[in-house]
C-alpha atoms as a PDB file:
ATOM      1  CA  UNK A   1       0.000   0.000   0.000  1.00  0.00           C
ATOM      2  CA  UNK A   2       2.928   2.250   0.089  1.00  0.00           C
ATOM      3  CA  UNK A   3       2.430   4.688  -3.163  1.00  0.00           C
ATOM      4  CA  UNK A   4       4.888   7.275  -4.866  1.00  0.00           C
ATOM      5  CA  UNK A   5       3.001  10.193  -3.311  1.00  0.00           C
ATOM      6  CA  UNK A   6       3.727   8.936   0.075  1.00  0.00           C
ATOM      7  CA  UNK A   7       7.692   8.587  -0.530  1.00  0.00           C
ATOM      8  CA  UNK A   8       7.922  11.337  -3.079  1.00  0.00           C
ATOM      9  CA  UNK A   9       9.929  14.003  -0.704  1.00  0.00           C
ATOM     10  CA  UNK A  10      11.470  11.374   1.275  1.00  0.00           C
ATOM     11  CA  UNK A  11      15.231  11.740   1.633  1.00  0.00           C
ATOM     12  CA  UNK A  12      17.847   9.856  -0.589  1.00  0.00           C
ATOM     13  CA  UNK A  13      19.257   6.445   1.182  1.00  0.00           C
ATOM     14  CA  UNK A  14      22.985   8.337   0.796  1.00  0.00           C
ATOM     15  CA  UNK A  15      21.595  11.433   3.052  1.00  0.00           C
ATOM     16  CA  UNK A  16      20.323   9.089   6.231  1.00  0.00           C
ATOM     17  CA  UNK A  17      23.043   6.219   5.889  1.00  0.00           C
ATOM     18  CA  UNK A  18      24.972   7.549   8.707  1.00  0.00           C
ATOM     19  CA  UNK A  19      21.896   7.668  10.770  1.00  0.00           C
ATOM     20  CA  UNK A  20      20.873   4.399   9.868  1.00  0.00           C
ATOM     21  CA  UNK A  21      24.371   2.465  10.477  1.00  0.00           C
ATOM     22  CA  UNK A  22      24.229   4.131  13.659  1.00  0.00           C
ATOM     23  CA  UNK A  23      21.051   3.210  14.846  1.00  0.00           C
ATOM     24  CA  UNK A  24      21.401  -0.817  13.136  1.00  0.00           C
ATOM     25  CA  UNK A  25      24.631  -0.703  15.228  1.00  0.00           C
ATOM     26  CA  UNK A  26      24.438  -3.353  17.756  1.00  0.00           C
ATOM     27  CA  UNK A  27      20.917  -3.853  17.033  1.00  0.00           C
ATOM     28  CA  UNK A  28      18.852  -7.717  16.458  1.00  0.00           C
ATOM     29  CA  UNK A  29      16.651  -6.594  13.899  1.00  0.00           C
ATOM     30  CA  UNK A  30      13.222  -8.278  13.342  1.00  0.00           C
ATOM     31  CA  UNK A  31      11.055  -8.631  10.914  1.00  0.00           C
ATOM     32  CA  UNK A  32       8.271 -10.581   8.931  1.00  0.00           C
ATOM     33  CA  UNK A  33       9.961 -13.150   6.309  1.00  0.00           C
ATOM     34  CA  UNK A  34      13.376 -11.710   6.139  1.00  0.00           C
ATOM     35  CA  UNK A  35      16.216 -12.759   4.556  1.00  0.00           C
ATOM     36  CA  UNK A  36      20.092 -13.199   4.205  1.00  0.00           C
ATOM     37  CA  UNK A  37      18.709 -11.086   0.516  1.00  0.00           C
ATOM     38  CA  UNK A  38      17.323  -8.206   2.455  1.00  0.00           C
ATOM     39  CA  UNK A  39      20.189  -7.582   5.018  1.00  0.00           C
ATOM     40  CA  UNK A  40      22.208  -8.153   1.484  1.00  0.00           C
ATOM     41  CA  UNK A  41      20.028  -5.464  -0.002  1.00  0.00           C
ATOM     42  CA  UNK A  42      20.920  -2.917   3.225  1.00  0.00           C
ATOM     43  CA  UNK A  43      24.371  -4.029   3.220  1.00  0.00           C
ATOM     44  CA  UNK A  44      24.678  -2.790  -0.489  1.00  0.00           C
ATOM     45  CA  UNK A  45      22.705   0.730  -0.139  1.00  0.00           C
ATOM     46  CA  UNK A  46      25.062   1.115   2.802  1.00  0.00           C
ATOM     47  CA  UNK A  47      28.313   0.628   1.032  1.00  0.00           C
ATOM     48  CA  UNK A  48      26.656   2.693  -1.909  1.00  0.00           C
ATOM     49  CA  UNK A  49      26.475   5.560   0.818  1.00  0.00           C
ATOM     50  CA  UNK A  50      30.091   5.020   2.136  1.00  0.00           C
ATOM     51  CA  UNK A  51      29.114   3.560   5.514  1.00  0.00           C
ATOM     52  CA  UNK A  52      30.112  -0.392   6.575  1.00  0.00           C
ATOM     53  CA  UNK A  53      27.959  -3.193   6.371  1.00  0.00           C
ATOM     54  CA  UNK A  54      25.980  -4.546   9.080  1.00  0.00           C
ATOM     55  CA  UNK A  55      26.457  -8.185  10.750  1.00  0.00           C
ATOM     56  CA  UNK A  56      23.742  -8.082  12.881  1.00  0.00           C
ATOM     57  CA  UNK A  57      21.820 -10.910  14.336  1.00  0.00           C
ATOM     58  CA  UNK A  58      18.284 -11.303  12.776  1.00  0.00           C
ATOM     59  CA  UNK A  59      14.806 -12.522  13.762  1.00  0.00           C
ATOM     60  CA  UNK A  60      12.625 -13.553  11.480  1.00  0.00           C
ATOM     61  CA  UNK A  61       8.584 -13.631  12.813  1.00  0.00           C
ATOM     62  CA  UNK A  62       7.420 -15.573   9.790  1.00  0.00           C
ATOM     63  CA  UNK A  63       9.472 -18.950  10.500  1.00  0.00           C
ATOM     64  CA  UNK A  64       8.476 -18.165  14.382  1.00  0.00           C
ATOM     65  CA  UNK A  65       4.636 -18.094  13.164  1.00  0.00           C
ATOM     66  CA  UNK A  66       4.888 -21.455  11.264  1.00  0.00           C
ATOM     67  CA  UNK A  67       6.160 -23.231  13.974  1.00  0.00           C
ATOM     68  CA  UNK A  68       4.201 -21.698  16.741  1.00  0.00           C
ATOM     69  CA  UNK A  69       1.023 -22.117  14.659  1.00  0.00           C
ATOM     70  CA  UNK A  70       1.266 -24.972  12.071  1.00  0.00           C
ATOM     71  CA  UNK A  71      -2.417 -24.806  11.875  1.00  0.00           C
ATOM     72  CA  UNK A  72      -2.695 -21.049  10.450  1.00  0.00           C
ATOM     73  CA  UNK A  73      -3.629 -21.068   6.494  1.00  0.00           C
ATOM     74  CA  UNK A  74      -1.895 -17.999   5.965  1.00  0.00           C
ATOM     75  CA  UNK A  75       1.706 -16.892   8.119  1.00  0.00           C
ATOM     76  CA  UNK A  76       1.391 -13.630   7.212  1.00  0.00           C
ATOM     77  CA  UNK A  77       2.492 -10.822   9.408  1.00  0.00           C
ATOM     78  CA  UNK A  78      -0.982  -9.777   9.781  1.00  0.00           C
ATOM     79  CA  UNK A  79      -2.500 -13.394  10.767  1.00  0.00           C
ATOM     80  CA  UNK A  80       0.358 -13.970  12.881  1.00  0.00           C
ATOM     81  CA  UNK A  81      -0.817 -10.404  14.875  1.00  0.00           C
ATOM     82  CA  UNK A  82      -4.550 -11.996  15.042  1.00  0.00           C
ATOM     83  CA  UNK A  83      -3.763 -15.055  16.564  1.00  0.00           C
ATOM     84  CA  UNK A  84      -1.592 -13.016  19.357  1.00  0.00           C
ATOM     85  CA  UNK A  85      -4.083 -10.800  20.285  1.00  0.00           C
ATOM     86  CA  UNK A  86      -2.510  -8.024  18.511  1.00  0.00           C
ATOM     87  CA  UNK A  87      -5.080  -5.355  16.522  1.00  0.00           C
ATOM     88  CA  UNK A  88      -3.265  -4.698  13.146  1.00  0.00           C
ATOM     89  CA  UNK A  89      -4.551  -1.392  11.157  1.00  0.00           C
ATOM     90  CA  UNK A  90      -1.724  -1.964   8.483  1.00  0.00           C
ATOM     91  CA  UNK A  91       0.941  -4.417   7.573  1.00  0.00           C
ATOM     92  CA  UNK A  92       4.197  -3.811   4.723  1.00  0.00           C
END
């Protein structure tokens, strides 16, 4: 749901690198079906931008949500929420 009107005077990746590699620093991130690709994806934009790639640890809900509920038709980030107890307006 995210459209070009929404990003369209959003800063370049190069201008908040710094801030970024500063805040991923020491930092687990965690998110819904991520990858090795994605953190390879970050890793690139941050090189691109002159900062150092990340080596953090990372979580990853969606393999979490299979195993904790085999059951659930659909593992997405949004389902997962549901069956916690969680009230979801909007997912990415």
């Amino acid at each position: 749901g995210i459209t070009d009107e929404m990003v369209e005077k959003a800063p370049k990746f190069y201008e908040i690198a710094p801030r970024v590699s500063e805040l991923l620093e020491k930092t687990v991130i965690v998110g819904h079906n991520l990858t090795a690709l994605d953190i390879s994806f970050v890793n690139k934009e941050l090189r691109y931008a002159g900062q150092h790639p990340i080596f953090n640890t990372f979580i990853d809900t969606y393999r979490i949500a299979r195993k904790m509920f085999p059951t659930l038709k659909r593992n997405s980030l949004r389902n997962f929420a549901l069956m916690l107890g969680i009230k979801v307006k909007e997912t990415h």
